[in-house]
Protein backbone atom coordinates (compact mmCIF):
# COMPACT_ATOMS: atom_id res chain seq x y z
CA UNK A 1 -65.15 74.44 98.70
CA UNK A 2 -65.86 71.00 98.93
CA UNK A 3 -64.20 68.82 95.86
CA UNK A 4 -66.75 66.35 93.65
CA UNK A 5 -66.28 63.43 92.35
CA UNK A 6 -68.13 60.08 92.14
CA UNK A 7 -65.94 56.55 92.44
CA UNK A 8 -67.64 53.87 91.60
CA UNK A 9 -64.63 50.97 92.17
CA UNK A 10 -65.26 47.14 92.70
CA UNK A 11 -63.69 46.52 96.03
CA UNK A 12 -63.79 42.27 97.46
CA UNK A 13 -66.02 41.56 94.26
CA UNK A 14 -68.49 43.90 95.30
CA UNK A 15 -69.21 47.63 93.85
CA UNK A 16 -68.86 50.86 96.34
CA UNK A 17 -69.90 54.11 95.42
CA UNK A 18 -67.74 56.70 97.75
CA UNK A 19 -70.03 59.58 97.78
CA UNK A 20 -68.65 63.55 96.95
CA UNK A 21 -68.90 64.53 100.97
CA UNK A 22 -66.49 61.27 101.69
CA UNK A 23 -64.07 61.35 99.00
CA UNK A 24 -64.20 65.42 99.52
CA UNK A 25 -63.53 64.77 102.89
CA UNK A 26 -60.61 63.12 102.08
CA UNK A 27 -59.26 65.23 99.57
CA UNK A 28 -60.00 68.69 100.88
CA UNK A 29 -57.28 68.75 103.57
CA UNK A 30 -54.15 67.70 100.90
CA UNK A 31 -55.71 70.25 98.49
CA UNK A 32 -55.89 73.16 100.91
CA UNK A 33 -52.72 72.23 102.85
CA UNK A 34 -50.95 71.73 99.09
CA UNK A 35 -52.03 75.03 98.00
CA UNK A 36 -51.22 76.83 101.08
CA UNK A 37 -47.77 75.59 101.88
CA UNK A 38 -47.13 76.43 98.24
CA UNK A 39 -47.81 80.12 99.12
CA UNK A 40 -45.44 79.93 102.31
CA UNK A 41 -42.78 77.65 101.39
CA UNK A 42 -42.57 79.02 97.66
CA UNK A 43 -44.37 81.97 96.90
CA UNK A 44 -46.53 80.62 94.48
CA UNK A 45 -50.25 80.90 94.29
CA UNK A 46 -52.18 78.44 92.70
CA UNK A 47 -56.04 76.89 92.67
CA UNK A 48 -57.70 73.66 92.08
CA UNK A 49 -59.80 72.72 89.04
CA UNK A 50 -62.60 70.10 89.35
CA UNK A 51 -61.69 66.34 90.86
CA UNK A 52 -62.38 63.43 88.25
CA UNK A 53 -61.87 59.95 88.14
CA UNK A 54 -58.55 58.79 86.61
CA UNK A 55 -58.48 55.26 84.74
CA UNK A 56 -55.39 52.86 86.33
CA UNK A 57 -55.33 51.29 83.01
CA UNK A 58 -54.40 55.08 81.17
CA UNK A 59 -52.87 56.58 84.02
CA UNK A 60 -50.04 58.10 82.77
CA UNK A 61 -46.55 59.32 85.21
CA UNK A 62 -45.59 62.56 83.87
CA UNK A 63 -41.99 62.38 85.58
CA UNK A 64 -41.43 63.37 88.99
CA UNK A 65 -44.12 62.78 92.02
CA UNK A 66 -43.87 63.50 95.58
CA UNK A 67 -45.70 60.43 97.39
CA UNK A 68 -46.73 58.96 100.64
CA UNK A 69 -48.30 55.96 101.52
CA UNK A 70 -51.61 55.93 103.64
CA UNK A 71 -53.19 52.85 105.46
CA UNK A 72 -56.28 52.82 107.98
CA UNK A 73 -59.69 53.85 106.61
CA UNK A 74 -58.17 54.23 102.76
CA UNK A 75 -55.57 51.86 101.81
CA UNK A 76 -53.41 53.14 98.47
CA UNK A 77 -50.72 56.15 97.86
CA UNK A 78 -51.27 60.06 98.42
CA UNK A 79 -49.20 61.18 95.02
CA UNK A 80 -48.75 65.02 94.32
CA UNK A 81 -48.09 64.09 90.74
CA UNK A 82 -46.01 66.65 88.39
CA UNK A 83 -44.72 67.77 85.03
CA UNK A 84 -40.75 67.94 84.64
CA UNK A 85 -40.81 71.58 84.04
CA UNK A 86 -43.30 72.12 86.80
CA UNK A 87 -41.48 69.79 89.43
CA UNK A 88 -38.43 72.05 88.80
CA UNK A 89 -39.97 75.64 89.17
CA UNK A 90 -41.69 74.45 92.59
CA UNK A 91 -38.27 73.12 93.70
CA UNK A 92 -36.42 76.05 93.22
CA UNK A 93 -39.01 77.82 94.03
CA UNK A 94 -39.06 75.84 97.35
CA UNK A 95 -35.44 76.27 98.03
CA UNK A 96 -35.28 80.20 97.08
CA UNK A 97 -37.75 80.89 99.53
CA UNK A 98 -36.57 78.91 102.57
CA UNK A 99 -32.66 79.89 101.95
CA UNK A 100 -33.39 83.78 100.83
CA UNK A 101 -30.61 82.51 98.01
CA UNK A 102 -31.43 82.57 94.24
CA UNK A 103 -31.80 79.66 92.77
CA UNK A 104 -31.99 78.73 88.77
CA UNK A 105 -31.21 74.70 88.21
CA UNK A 106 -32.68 73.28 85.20
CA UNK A 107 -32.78 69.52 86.18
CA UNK A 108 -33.78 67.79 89.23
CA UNK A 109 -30.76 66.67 91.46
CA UNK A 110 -30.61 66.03 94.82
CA UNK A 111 -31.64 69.17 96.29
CA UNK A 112 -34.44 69.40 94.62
CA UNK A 113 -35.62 66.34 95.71
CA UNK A 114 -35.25 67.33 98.89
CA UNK A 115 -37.09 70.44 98.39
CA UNK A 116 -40.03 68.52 96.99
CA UNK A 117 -39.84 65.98 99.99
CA UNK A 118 -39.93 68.96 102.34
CA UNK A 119 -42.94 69.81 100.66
CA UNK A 120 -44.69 67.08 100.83
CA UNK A 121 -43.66 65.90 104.18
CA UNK A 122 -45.23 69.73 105.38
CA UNK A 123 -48.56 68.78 103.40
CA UNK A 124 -48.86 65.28 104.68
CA UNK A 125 -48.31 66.47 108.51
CA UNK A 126 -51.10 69.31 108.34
CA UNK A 127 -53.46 66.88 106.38
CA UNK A 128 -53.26 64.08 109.04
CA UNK A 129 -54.13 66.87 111.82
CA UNK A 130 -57.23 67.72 109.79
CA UNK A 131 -58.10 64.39 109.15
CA UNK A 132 -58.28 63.78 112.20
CA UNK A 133 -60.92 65.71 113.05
CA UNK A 134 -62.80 63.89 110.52
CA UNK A 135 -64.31 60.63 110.87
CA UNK A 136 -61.69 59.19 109.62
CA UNK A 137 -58.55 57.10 110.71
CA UNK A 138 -55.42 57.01 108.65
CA UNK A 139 -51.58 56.71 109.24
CA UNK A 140 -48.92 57.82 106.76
CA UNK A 141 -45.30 57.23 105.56
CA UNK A 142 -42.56 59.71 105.06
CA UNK A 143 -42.63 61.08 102.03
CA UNK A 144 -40.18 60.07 99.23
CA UNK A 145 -39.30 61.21 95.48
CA UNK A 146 -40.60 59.12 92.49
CA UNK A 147 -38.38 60.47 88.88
CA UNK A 148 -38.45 57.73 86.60
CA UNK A 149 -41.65 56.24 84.61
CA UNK A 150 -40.10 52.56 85.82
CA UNK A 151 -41.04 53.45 89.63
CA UNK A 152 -44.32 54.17 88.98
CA UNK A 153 -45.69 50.42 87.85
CA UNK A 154 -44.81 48.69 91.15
CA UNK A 155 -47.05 51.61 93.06
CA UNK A 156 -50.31 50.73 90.71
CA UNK A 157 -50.60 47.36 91.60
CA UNK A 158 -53.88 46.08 93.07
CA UNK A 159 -54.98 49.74 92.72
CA UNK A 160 -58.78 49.88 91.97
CA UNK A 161 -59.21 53.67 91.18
CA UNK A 162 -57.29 56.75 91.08
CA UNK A 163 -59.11 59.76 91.96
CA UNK A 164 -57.74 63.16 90.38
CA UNK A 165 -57.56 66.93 91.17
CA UNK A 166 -55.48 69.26 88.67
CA UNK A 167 -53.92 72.48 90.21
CA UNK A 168 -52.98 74.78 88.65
CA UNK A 169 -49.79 77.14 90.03
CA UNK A 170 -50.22 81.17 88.74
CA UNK A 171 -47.29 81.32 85.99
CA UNK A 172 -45.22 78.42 86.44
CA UNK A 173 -48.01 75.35 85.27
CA UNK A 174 -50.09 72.40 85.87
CA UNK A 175 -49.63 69.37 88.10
CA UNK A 176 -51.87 67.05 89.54
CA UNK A 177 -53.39 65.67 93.25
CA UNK A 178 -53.75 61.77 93.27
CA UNK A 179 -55.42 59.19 95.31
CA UNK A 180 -54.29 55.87 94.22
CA UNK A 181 -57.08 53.75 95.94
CA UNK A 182 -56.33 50.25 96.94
CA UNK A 183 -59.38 49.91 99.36
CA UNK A 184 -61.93 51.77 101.38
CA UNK A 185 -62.41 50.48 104.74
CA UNK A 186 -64.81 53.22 105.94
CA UNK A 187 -68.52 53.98 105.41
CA UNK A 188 -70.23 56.74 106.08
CA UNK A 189 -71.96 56.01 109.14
CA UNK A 190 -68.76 53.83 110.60
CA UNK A 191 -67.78 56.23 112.72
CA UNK A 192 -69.52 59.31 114.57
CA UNK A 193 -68.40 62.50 116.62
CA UNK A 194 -64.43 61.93 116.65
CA UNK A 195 -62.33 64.54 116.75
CA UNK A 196 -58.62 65.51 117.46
CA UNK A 197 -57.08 68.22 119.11
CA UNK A 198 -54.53 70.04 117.46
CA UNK A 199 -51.76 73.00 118.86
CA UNK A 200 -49.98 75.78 117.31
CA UNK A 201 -47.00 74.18 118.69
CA UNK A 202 -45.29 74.93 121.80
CA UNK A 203 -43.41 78.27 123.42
CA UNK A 204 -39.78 77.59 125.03
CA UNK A 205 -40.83 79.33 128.68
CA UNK A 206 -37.11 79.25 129.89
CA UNK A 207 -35.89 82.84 130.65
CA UNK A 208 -31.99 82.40 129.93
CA UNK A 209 -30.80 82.91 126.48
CA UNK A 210 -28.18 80.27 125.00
CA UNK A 211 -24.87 82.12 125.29
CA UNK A 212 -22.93 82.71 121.73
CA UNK A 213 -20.38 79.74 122.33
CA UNK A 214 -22.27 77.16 122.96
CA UNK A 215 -22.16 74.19 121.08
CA UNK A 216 -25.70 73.28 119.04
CA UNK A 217 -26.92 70.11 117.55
CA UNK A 218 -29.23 70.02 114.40
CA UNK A 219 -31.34 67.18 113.70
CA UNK A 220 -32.90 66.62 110.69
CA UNK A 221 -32.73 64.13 107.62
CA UNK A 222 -33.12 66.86 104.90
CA UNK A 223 -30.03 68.61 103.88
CA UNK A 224 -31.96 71.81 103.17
CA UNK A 225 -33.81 71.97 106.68
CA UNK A 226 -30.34 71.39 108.32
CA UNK A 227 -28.54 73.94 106.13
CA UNK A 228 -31.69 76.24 106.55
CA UNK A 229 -31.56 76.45 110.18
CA UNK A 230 -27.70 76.68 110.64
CA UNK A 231 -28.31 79.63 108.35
CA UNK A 232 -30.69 81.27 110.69
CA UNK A 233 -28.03 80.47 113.68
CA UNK A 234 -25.16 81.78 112.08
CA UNK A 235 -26.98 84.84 111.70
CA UNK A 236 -28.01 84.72 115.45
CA UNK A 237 -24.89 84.68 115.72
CA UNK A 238 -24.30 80.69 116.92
CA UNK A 239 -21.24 79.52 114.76
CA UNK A 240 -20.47 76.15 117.14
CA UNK A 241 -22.66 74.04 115.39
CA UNK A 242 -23.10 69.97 114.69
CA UNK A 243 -25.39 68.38 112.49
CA UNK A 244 -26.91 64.87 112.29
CA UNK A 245 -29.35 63.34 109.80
CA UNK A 246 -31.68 61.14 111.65
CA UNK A 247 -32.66 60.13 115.55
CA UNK A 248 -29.92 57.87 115.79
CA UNK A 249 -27.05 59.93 114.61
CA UNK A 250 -28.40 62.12 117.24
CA UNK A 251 -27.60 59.74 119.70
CA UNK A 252 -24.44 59.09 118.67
CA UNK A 253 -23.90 62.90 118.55
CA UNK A 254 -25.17 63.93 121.83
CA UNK A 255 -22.15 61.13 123.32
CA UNK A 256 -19.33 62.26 121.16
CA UNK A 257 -19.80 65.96 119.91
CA UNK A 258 -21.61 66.86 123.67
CA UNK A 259 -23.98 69.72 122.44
CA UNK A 260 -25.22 72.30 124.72
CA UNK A 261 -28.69 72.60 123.06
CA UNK A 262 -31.02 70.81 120.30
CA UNK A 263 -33.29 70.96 117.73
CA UNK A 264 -34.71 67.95 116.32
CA UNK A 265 -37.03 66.97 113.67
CA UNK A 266 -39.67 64.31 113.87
CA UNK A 267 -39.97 62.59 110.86
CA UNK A 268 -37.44 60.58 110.06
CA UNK A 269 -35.93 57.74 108.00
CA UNK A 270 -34.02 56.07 110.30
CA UNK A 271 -35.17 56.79 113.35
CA UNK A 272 -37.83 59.10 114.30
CA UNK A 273 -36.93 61.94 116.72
CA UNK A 274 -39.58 61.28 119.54
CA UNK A 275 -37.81 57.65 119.38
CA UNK A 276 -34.47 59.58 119.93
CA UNK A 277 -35.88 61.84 122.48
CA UNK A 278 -37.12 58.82 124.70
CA UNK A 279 -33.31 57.36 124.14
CA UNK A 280 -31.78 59.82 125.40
CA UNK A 281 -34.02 61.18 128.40
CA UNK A 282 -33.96 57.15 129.71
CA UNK A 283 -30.26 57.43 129.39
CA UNK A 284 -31.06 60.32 132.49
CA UNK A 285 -29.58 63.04 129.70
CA UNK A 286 -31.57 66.41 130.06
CA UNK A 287 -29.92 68.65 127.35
CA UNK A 288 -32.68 71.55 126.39
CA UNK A 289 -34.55 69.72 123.15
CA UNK A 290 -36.58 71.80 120.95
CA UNK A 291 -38.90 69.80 118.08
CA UNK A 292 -40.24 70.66 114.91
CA UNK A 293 -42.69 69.27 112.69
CA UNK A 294 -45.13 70.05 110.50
CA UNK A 295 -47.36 67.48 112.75
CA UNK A 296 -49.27 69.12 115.27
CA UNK A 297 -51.48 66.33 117.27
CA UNK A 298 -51.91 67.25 120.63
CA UNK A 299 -50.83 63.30 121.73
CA UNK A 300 -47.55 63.63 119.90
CA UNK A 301 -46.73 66.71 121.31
CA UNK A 302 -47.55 65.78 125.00
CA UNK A 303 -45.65 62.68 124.94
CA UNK A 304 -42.89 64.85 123.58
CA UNK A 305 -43.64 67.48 126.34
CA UNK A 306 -43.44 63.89 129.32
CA UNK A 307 -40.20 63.61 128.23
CA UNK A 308 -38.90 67.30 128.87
CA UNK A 309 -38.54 69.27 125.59
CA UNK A 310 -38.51 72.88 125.98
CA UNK A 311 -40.90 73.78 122.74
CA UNK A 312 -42.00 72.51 120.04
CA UNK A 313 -41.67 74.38 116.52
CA UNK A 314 -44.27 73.95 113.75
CA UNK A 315 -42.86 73.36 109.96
CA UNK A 316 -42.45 75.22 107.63
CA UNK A 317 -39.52 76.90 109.05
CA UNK A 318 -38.15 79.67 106.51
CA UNK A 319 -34.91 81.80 106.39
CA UNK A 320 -36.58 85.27 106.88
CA UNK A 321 -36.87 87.22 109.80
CA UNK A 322 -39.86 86.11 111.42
CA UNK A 323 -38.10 82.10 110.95
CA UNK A 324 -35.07 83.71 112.98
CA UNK A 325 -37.11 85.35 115.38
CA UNK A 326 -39.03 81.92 115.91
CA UNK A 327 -35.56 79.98 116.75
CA UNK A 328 -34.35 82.97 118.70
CA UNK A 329 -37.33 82.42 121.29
CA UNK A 330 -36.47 78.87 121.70
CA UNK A 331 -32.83 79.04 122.05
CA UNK A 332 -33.58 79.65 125.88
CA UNK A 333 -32.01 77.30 129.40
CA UNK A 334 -32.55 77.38 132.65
């Protein structure tokens, strides 16, 4: 299904109308990736009603948003946009399904954010693959958590148009795709015949499996991930286990706590964990590293692969048993 909807914004004093194929274009990946990590992070099911144009000067924050910024071809914000009520039954939602643990809050609090973060980070990551397979060029930010109506006036400045795509998630509620459009720096015949290879991520080919005792090293900025995979460990049976929250913590970690194995997230606040991974391999340290993302270009994970990881794990990760069986297969040495 290809989403419609006609822009018509006033861009350097002059009007550009972005046609349905290039704003669908666009679109399509966030809605598709949205909707289907919905189904495997949360086990909801939900579809998309028709894409309209939203007015900046009546757009309206309904209370909690899950947002990343996007530069390159389209300058603005990337905002999966929600109701309270709806916010919270994703969350938990979110966090039930990745922990295999019931969960019932009535307010968003820190974990929740988190959850929605996870989310969104997960969207974002398998959007950029498919975009770039598109004629189009884009980079993003990491996700973060808008709850207040105050945050939401400094991100619609110098925003020309706001393009819209309600979803609607089977018995939980409504909430809302946005493009906030700064500028368009594309046309339609700009660019011609790029594409992008993408992976399913990478096997761990080593044929030793970590012994019980040994000491492991999470990586990750979210809590939940972190707590998600020490859950699958545990029940691995892997009880010797360290924890750090972004690339440089992981540093420090891998010189004082001296882990036996890794895993280690991407997509960081701090510092990014392909940063971290070229820190430590020039510091001549070859502990087994295994990545995960929800990004799967083939150039991040062969620079990854230069500097010696031993697999490469695609997001989302959940607590059942085909998530243990996927860390199982990469806790392998030498």
């Amino acid at each position: 299904m290809l989403l419609r909807v006609n822009l018509l914004i006033n861009i350097r004093g002059r009007d550009t109308m972005v046609s349905n194929e290039t704003l669908g274009k666009i679109l399509q990946p966030f809605i598709d990736e949205s909707i289907t990590s919905l189904k495997k992070m949360a086990n909801l099911t939900a579809v998309p009603g028709e894409a309209f144009s939203d007015s900046v000067d009546e757009f309206r924050f309904k209370g909690y948003a899950v947002c990343t910024d996007i530069t390159g071809d389209l300058d603005g914000i990337i905002m999966m946009h929600h109701y309270s009520e709806t916010a919270i039954s994703i969350a938990n939602s979110v966090c039930e399904s990745m922990s295999n643990e019931p969960y019932d809050y009535t307010e968003i609090n820190s974990e929740l954010g988190e959850a929605l973060e996870e989310w969104g980070n997960t969207i974002v990551g398998l959007s950029t693959n498919l975009l770039g397979q598109q004629n189009f060029d884009f980079d993003f930010s990491t996700p973060y958590f808008l709850q207040t109506t105050d945050h939401i006036k400094k991100y619609l400045e110098e925003v020309v148009e706001i393009a819209t795509v309600p979803i609607t998630i089977e018995g939980v509620g409504r909430y809302y795709f946005n493009i906030l459009i700064r500028n368009i720096n594309t046309t339609e015949d700009s660019k011609n015949g790029k594409s992008s290879q993408h992976t399913m991520g990478v096997i761990n080919t080593q044929k030793n499996i970590l012994a019980l005792e040994k000491r492991i090293l999470i990586v990750d900025d979210s809590a939940l991930i972190r707590s998600l995979l020490k859950s699958c460990l545990n029940k691995l049976g892997y009880i010797n286990i360290v924890e750090a929250d972004d690339g440089l913590a992981a540093i420090e970690a891998i010189e004082n706590d001296s882990p036996d194995f890794v895993f280690m997230d991407i997509v960081m606040k701090t510092m990014n964990g392909d940063e971290a991974l070229r820190h430590i391999r020039n510091k001549g340290n070859m502990i087994p590293i295994v990545m995960l993302s929800s990004m799967n270009k083939t150039a991040v994970i062969q620079e990854c692969l230069d500097y010696g990881v031993s697999g490469f794990i695609l997001k989302p990760l959940q607590a059942t048993d085909e998530g243990i069986q996927t860390i199982q297969n990469h806790l392998k040495v030498a």
